[in-house]
Protein backbone atom coordinates (compact mmCIF):
# COMPACT_ATOMS: atom_id res chain seq x y z
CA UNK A 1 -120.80 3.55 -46.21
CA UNK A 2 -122.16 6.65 -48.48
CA UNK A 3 -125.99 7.24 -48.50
CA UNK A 4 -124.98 8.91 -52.03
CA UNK A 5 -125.76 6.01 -55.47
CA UNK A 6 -123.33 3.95 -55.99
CA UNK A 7 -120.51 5.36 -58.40
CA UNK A 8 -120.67 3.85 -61.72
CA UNK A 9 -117.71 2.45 -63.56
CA UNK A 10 -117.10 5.96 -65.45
CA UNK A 11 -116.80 7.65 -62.27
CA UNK A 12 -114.78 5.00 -61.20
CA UNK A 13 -112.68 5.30 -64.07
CA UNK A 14 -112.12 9.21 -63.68
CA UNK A 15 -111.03 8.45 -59.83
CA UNK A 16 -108.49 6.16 -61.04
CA UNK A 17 -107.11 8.41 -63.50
CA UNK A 18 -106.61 10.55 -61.38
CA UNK A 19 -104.63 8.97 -58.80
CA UNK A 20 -101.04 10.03 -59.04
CA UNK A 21 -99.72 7.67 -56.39
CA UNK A 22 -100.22 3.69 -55.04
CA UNK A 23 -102.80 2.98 -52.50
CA UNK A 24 -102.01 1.25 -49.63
CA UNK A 25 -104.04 -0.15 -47.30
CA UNK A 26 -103.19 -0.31 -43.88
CA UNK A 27 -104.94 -1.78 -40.72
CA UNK A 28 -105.37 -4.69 -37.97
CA UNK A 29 -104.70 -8.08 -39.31
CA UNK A 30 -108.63 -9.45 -40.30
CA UNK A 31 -109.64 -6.25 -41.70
CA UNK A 32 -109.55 -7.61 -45.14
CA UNK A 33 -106.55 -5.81 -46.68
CA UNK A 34 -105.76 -8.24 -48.88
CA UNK A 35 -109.41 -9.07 -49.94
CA UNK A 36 -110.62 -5.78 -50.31
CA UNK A 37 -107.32 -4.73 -51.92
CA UNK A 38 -108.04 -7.03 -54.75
CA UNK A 39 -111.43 -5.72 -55.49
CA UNK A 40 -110.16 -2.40 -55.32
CA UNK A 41 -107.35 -2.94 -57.87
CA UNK A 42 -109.89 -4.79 -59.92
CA UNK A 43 -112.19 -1.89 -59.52
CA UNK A 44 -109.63 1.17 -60.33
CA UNK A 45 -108.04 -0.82 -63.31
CA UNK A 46 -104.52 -1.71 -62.07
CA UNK A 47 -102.19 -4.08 -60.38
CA UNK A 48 -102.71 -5.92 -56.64
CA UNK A 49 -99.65 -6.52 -54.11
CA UNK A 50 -99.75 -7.96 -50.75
CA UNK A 51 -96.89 -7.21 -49.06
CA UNK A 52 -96.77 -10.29 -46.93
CA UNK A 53 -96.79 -12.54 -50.00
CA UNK A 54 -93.73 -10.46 -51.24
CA UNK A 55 -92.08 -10.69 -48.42
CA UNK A 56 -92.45 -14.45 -48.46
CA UNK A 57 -91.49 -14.59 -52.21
CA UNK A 58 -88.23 -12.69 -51.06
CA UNK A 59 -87.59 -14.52 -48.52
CA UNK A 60 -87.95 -17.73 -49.79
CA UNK A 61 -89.96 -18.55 -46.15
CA UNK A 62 -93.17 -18.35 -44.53
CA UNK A 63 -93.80 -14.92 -42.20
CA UNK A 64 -94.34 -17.35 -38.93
CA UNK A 65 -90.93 -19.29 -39.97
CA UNK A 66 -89.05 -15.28 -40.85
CA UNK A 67 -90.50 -14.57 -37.25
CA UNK A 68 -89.46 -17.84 -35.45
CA UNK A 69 -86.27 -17.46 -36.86
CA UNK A 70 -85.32 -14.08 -36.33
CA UNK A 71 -87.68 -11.99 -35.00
CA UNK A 72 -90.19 -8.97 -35.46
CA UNK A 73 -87.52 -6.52 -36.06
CA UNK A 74 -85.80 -8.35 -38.80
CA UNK A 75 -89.37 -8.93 -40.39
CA UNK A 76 -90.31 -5.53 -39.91
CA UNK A 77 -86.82 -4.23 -41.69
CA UNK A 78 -87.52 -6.76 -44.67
CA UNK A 79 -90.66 -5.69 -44.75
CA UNK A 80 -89.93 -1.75 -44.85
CA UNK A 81 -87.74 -2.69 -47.57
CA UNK A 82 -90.60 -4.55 -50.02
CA UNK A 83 -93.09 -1.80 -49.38
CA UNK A 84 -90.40 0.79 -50.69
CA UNK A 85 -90.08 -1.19 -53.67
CA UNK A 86 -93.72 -1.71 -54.33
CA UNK A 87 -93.86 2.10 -53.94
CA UNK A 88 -91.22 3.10 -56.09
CA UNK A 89 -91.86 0.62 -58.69
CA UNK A 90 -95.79 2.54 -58.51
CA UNK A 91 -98.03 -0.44 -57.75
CA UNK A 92 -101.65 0.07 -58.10
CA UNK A 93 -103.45 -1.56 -54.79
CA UNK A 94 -100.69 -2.43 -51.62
CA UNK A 95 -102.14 -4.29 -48.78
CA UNK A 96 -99.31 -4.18 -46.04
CA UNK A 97 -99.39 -6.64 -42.81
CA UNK A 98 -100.71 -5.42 -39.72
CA UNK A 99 -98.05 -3.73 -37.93
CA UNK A 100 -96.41 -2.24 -41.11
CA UNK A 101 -97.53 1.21 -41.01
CA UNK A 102 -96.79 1.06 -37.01
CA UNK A 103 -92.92 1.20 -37.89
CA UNK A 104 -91.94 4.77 -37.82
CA UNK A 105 -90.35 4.35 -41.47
CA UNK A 106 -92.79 2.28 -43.35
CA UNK A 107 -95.35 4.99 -42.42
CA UNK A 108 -93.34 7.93 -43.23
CA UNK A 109 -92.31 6.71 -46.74
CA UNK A 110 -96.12 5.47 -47.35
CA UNK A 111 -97.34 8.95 -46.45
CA UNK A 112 -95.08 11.02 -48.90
CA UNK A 113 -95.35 8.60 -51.31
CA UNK A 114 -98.42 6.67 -51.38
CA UNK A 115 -101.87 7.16 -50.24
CA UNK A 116 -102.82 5.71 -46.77
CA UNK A 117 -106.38 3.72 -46.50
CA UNK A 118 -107.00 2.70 -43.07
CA UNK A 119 -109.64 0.00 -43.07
CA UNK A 120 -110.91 -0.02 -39.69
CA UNK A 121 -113.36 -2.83 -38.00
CA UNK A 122 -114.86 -4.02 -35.03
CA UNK A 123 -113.08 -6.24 -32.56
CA UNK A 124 -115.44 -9.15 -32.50
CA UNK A 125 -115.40 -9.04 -36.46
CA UNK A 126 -111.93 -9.31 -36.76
CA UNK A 127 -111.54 -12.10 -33.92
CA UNK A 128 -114.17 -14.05 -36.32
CA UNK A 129 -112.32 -13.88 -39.40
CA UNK A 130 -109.12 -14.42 -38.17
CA UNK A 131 -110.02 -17.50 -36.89
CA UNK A 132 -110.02 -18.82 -40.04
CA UNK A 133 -106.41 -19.02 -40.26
CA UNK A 134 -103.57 -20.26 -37.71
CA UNK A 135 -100.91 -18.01 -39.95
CA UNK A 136 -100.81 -15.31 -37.80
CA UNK A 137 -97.70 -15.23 -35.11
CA UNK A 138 -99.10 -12.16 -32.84
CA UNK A 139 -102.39 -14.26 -32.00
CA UNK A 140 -100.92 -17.86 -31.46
CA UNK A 141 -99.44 -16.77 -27.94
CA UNK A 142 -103.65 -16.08 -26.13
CA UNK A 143 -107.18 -14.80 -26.56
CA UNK A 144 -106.86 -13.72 -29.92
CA UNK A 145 -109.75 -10.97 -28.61
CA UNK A 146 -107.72 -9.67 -25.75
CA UNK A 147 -104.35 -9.81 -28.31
CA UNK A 148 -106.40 -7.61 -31.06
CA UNK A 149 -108.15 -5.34 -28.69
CA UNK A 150 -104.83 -4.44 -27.56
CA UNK A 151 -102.81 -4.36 -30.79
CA UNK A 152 -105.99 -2.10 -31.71
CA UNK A 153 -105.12 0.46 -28.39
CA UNK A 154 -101.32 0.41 -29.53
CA UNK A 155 -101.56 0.70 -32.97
CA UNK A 156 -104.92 3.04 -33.05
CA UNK A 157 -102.89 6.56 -32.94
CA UNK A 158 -100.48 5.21 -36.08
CA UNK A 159 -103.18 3.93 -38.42
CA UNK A 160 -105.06 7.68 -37.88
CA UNK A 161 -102.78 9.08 -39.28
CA UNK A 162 -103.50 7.81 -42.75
CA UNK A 163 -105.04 10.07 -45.39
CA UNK A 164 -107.99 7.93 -45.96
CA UNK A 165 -110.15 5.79 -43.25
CA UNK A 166 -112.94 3.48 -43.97
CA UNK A 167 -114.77 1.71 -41.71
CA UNK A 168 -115.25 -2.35 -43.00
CA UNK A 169 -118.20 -3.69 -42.56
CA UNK A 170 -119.73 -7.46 -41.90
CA UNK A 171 -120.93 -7.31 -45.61
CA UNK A 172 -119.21 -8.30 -49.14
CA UNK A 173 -115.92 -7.05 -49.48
CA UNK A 174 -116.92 -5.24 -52.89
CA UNK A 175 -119.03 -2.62 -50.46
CA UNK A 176 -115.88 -2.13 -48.45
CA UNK A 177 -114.01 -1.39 -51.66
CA UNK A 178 -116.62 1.27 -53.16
CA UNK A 179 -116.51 2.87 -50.06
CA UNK A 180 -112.53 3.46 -50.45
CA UNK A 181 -113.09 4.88 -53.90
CA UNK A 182 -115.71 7.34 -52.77
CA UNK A 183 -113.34 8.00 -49.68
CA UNK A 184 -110.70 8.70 -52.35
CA UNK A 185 -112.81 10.80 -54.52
CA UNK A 186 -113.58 12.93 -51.03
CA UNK A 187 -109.80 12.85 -50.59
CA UNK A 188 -108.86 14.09 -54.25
C-alpha cells in the first residue's frame, strides 16, 4: 500500500475519467476479485461483473456442475467467450475466475483491450479465505495449501504479465481497492 494520503474522491473521480478501457482483475482464486472488484467499481463510478456469475447466468448451471459435466476446457472456452463480451460491451470493474487470464486467449484479448490488475496474496491468506466456501472444483481433489501453492508456481509467469499488480492485504477490502486506483493513476 502507498505511504502517499489517501486519494480523495476528486482524485478518484479524475482517475476514472480517465480510463479509456474496463479493468479486469485477475489472480488466484481467494484473492478477493470479486470483493475488491465491487468496491472498486463503487469507487471509480461504474458498473461490476464477475465473470463466473456470467458464466453461470449463461449457462444456466453452476461452475462445479459446467466442470463435472464437461470439463476445464469447455469452461475455459465459455468463459473466453463472456469475458470478450464484457469487454466489448465496455464494463467498468471485471473480476475473472482464477485460471482465466492463464488461457493464452483470454489474456491476449484482456491485454489489448482491457487493463490487467493482478491482485496478488499470500498463500496462507488465500488457503484461509477459501475455506469459506466448498465452490471451488481445483481445491476439492487435496490440501487446498499444496493445490494453491502450486496453481500459484504455474500460473505466477501469466498473471505478471498484467499491466497493473497489487499486492492484497489481510485488511478491509476497501484498502485493497485504493491501492488499485493509485496503481492505476501510476499506470496512466
Amino acid at each position: 500500500m502507498s505511504s502517499n494520503p489517501p486519494l480523495n474522491q476528486i482524485e478518484i473521480a479524475q482517475i476514472a475519467a480517465r480510463l479509456d478501457r474496463p479493468v479486469v482483475l485477475v489472480g488466484l482464486m481467494g484473492v478477493g476479485k470479486s470483493t475488491v472488484g465491487r468496491r472498486l467499481a463503487n469507487m471509480l463510478g461504474c458498473g461490476f461483473f464477475d465473470a463466473d456469475y456470467e458464466i453461470e447466468h449463461a449457462a444456466q448451471r453452476s461452475i462445479p456442475e459446467i466442470f463435472g459435466q464437461h470439463g476445464e476446457a469447455y469452461f475455459r472456452d465459455g468463459e473466453r467467450r463472456v469475458i470478450a463480451r464484457l469487454i466489448e460491451e465496455e464494463a467498468g470493474v471485471i473480476a475473472t475466475g482464477g485460471g482465466a487470464f492463464v488461457d493464452p486467449e483470454t489474456r491476449s484479448l484482456i491485454l489489448r483491450r482491457a487493463l490487467a490488475v493482478w491482485i496478488d496474496c499470500d498463500i496462507d491468506t488465500l488457503v484461509e479465505r477459501t475455506s469459506r466456501r466448498k465452490t471451488r472444483p481445483l481445491l476439492q481433489t487435496g490440501d487446498p495449501k499444496v493445490i494453491l501453492t502450486e496453481l500459484f508456481k504455474k500460473r505466477e509467469k501469466f498473471y505478471a504479465q498484467a499491466q497493473v499488480h497489487v499486492q492484497s492485504q489481510d485488511s478491509a477490502h476497501s484498502d485493497t481497492a485504493r491501492a488499485i486506483i493509485e496503481a492505476i493513476d501510476q499506470w496512466m
